[in-house]
C-alpha atoms as a PDB file:
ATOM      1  CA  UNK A   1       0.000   0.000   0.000  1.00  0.00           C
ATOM      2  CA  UNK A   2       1.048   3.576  -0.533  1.00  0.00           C
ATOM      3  CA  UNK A   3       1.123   6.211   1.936  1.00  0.00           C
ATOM      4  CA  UNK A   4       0.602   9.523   1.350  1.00  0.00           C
ATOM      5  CA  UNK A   5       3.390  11.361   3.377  1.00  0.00           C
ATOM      6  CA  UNK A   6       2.859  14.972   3.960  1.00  0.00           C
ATOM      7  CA  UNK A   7       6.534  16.434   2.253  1.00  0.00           C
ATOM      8  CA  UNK A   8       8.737  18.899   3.990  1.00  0.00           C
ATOM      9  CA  UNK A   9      10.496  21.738   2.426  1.00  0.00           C
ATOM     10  CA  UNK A  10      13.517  19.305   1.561  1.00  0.00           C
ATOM     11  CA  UNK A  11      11.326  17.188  -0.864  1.00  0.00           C
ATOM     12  CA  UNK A  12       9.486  19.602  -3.145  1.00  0.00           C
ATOM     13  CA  UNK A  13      10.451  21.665  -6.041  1.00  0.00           C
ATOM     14  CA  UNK A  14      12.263  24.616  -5.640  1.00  0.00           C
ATOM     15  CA  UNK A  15       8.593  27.362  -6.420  1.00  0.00           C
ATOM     16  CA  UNK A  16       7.104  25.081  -3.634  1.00  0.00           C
ATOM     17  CA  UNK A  17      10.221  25.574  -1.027  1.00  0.00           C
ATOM     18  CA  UNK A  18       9.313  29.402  -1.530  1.00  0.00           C
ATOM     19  CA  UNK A  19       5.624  29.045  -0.977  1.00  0.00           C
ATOM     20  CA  UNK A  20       6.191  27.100   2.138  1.00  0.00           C
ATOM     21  CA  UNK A  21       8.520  29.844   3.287  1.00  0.00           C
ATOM     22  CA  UNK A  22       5.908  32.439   2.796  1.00  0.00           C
ATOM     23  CA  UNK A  23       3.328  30.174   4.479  1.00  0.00           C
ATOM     24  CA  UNK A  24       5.822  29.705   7.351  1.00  0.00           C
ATOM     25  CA  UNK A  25       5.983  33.424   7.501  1.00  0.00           C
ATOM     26  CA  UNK A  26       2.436  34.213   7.424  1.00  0.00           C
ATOM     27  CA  UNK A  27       0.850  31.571   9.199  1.00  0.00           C
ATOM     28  CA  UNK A  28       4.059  30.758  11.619  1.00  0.00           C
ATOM     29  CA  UNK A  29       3.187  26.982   9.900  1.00  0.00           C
ATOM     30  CA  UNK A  30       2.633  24.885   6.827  1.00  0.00           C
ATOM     31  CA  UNK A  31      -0.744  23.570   7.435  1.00  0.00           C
ATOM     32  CA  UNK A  32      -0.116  19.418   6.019  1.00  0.00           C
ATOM     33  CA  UNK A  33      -2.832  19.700   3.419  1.00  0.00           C
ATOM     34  CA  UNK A  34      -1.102  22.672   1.858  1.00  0.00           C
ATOM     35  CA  UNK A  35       2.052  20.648   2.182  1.00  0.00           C
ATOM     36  CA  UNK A  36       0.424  17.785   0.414  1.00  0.00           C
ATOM     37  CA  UNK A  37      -0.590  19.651  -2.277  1.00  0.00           C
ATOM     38  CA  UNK A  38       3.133  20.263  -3.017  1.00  0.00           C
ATOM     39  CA  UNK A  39       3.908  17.072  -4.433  1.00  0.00           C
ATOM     40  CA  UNK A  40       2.507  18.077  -7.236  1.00  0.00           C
ATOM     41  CA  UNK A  41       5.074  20.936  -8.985  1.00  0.00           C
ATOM     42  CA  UNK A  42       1.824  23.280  -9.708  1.00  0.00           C
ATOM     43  CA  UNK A  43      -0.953  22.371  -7.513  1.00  0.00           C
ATOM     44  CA  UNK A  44      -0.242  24.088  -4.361  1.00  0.00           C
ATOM     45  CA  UNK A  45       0.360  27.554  -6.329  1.00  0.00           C
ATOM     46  CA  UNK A  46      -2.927  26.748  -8.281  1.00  0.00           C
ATOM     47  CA  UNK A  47      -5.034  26.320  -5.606  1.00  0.00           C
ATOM     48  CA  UNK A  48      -3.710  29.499  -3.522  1.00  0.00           C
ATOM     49  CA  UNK A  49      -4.658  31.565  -6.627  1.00  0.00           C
ATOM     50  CA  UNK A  50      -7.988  30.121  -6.156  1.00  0.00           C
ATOM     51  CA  UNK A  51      -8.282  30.615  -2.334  1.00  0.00           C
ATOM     52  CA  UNK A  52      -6.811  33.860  -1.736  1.00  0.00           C
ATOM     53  CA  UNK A  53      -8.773  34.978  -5.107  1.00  0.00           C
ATOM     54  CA  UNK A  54     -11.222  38.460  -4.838  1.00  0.00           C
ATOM     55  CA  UNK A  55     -14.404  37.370  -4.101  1.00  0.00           C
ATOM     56  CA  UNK A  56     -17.713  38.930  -3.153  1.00  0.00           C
ATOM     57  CA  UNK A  57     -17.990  36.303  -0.617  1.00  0.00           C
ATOM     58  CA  UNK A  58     -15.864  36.765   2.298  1.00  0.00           C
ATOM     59  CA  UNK A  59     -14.969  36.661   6.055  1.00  0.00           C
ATOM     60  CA  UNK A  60     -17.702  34.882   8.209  1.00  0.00           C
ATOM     61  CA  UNK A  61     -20.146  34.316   4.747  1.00  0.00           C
ATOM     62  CA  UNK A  62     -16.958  32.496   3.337  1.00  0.00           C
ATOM     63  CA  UNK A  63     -16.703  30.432   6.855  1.00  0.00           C
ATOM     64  CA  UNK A  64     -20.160  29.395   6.411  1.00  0.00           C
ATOM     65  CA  UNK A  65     -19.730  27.709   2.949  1.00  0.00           C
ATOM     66  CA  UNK A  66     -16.753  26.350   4.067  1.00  0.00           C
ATOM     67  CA  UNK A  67     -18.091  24.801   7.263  1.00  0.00           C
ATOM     68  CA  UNK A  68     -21.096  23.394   5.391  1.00  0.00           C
ATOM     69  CA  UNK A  69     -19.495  21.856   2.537  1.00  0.00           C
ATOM     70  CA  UNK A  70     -16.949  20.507   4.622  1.00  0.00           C
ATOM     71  CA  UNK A  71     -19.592  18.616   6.957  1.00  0.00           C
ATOM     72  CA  UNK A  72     -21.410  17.544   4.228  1.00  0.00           C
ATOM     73  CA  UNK A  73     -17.805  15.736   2.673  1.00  0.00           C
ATOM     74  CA  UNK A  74     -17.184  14.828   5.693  1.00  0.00           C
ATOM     75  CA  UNK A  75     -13.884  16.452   5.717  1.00  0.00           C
ATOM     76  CA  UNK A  76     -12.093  16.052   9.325  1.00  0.00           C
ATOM     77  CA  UNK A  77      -9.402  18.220   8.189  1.00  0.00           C
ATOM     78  CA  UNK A  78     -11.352  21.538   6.944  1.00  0.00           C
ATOM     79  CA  UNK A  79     -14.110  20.895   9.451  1.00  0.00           C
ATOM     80  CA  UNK A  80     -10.826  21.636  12.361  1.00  0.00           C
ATOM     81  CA  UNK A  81      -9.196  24.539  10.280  1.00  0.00           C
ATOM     82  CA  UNK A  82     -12.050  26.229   9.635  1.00  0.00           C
ATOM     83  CA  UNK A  83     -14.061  25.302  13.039  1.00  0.00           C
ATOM     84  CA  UNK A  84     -10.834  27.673  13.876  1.00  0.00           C
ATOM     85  CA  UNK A  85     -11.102  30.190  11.255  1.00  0.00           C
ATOM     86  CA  UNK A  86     -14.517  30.578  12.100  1.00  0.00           C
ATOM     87  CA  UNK A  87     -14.053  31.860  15.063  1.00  0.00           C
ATOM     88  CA  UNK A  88     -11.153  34.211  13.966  1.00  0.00           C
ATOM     89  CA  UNK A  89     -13.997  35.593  12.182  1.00  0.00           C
ATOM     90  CA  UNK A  90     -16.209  36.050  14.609  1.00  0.00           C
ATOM     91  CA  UNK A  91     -19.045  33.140  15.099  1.00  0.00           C
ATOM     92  CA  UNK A  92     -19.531  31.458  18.292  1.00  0.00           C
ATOM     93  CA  UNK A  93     -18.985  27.500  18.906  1.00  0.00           C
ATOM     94  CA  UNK A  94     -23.023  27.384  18.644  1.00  0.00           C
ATOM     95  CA  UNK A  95     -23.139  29.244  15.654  1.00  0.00           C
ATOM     96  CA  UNK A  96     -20.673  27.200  14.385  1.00  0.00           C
ATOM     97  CA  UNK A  97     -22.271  23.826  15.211  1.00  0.00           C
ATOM     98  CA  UNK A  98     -25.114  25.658  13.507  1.00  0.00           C
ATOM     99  CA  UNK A  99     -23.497  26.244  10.842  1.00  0.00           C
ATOM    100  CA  UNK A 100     -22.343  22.638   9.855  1.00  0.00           C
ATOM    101  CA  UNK A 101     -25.973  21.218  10.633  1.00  0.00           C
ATOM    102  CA  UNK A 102     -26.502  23.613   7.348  1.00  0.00           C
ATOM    103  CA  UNK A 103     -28.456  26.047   8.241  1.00  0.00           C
ATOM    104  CA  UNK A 104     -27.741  29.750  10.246  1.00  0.00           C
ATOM    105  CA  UNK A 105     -30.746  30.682  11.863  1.00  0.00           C
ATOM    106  CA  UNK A 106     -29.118  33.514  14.174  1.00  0.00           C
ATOM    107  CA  UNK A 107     -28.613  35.641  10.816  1.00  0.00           C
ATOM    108  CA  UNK A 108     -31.219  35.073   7.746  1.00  0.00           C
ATOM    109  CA  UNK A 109     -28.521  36.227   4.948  1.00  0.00           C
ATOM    110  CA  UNK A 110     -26.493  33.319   5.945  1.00  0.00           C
ATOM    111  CA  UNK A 111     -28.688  31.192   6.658  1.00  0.00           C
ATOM    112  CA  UNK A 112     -29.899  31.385   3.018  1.00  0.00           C
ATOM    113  CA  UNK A 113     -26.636  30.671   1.876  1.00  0.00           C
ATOM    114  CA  UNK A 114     -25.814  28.148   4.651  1.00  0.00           C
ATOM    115  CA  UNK A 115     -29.050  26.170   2.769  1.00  0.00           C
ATOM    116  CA  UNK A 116     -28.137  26.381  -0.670  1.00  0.00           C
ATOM    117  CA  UNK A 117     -24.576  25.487   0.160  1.00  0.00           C
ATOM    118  CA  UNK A 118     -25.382  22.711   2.086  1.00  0.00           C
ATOM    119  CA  UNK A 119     -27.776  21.282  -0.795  1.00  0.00           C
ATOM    120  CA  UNK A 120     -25.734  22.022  -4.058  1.00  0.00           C
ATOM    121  CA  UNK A 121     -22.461  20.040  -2.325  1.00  0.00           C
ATOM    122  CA  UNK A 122     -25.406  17.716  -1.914  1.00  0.00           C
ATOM    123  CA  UNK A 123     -26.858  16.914  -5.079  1.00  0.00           C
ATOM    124  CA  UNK A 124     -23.526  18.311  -6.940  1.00  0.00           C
ATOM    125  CA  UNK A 125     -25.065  21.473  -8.123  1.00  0.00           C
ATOM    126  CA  UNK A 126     -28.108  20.463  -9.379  1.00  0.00           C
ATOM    127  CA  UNK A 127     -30.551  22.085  -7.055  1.00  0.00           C
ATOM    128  CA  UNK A 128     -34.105  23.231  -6.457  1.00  0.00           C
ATOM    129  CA  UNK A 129     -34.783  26.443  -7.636  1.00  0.00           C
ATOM    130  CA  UNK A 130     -36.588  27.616  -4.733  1.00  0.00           C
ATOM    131  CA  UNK A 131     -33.544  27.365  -2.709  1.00  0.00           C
ATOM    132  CA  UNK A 132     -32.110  29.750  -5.369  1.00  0.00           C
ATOM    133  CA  UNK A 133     -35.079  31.963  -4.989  1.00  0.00           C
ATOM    134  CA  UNK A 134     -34.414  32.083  -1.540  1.00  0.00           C
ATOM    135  CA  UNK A 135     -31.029  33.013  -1.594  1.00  0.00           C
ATOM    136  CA  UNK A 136     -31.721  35.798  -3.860  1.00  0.00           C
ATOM    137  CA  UNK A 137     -34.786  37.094  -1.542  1.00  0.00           C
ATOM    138  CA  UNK A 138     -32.549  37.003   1.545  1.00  0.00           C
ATOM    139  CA  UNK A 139     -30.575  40.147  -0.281  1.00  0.00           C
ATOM    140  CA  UNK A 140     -27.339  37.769  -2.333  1.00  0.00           C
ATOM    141  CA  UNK A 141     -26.548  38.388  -6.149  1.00  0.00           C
ATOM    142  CA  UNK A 142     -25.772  37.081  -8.586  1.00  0.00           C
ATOM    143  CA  UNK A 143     -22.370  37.708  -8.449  1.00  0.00           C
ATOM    144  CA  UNK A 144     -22.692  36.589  -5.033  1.00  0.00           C
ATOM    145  CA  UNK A 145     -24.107  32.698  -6.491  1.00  0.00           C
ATOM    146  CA  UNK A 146     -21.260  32.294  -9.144  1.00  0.00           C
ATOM    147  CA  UNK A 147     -18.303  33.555  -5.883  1.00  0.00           C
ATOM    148  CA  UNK A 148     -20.412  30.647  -3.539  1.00  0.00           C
ATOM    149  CA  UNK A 149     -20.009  28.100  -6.238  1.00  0.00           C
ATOM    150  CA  UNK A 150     -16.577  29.008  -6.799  1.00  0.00           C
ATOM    151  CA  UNK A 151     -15.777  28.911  -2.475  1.00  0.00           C
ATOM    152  CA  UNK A 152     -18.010  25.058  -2.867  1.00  0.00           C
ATOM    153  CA  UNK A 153     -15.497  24.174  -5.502  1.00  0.00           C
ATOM    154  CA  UNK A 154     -11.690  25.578  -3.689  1.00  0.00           C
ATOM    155  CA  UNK A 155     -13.604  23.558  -0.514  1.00  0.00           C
ATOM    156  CA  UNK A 156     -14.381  20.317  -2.389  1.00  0.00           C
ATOM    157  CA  UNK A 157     -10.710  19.984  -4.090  1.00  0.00           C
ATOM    158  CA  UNK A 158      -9.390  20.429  -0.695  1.00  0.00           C
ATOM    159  CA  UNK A 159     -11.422  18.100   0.833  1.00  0.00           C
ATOM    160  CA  UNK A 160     -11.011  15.535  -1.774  1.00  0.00           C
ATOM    161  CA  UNK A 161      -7.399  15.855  -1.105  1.00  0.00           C
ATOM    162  CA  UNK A 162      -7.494  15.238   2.304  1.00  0.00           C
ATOM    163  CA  UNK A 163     -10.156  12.032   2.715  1.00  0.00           C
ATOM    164  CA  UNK A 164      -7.695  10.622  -0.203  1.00  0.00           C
ATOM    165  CA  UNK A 165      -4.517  10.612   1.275  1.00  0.00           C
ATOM    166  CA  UNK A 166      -5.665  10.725   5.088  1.00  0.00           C
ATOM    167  CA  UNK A 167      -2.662  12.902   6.003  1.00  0.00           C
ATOM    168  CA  UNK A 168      -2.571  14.122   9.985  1.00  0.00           C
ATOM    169  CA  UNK A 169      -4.657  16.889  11.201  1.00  0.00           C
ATOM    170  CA  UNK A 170      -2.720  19.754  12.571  1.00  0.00           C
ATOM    171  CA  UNK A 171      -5.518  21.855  13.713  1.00  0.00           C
ATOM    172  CA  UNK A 172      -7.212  21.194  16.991  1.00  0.00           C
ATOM    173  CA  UNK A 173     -10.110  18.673  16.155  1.00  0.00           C
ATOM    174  CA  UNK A 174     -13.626  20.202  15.270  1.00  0.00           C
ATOM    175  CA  UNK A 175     -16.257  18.720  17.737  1.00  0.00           C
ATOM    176  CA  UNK A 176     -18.288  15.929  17.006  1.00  0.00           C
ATOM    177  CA  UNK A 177     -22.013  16.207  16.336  1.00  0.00           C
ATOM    178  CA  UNK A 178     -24.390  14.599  17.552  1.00  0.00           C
END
């Protein structure tokens, strides 16, 4: 069987030595799933582009997709890191807990888009168009669907990544629930 290690600087290419130094000096760490993504030559730049791309979607709305489609995949990994990021930006362990049940009903913006999140990483984008509706009523845009879908997507690859290879968590674990 193969095992997925999770590299160090010493065994990637020499554009993913610099992006772990600049993680190192940003984050004081190299999260493992980034690290992972560096045994690939260009994955671990591509997917940074995506994450730290402009979007209309940010701070605690972004923590809300991410909690959600992380739940629904299952993800042990991103449910820790961002169970933690979450609360960097601002919502409560309840809230949070909330959150990854898939639905927010302290706020009814995100709540809208906890819902549709929650149900397009569900049926894999092919959703009801009420739940649309809904999201639209509760004051979103368009611009603000296409950024969600792009947040489900960045989410999903790094999920996938990490319930393939399995590679240690290095965020304190996200509670169970029940």
């Amino acid at each position: 069987m193969t095992t997925i290690n999770v590299p160090t600087r010493e065994e990637v290419n020499a554009t993913n030595q610099a992006i772990f130094d600049n993680l190192k000096k940003s984050l004081g760490m190299v999260p493992n799933l980034f690290a992972t993504f560096a045994h690939s030559k260009t994955a671990l730049a591509t997917y940074l582009a995506l994450q730290n791309a402009k979007s209309s979607v940010s701070g605690k709305a972004r923590e809300v997709i991410n909690l959600v489609v992380s739940q629904v995949n299952e993800c042990e990994y991103c449910l820790a890191a961002h169970t933690m990021l979450g609360k960097m930006n601002g919502l409560t362990d309840e809230q949070i807990i909330e959150i990854r049940h898939g639905h927010a009903g302290f706020d009814p913006k995100l709540d809208a888009l906890a819902r549709l999140a929650k149900r397009i990483t569900q049926s894999r984008g092919h959703v009801d168009q009420a739940l649309v509706e809904a999201f639209f009523a509760a004051g979103w845009t368009k611009e603000n669907l296409v950024d969600a879908i792009v947040i489900i997507g960045d989410k999903t690859v790094s999920n996938y990544l990490h319930s393939t290879t399995k590679i240690p968590v290095d965020f304190p674990a996200a509670p169970k629930l029940d």
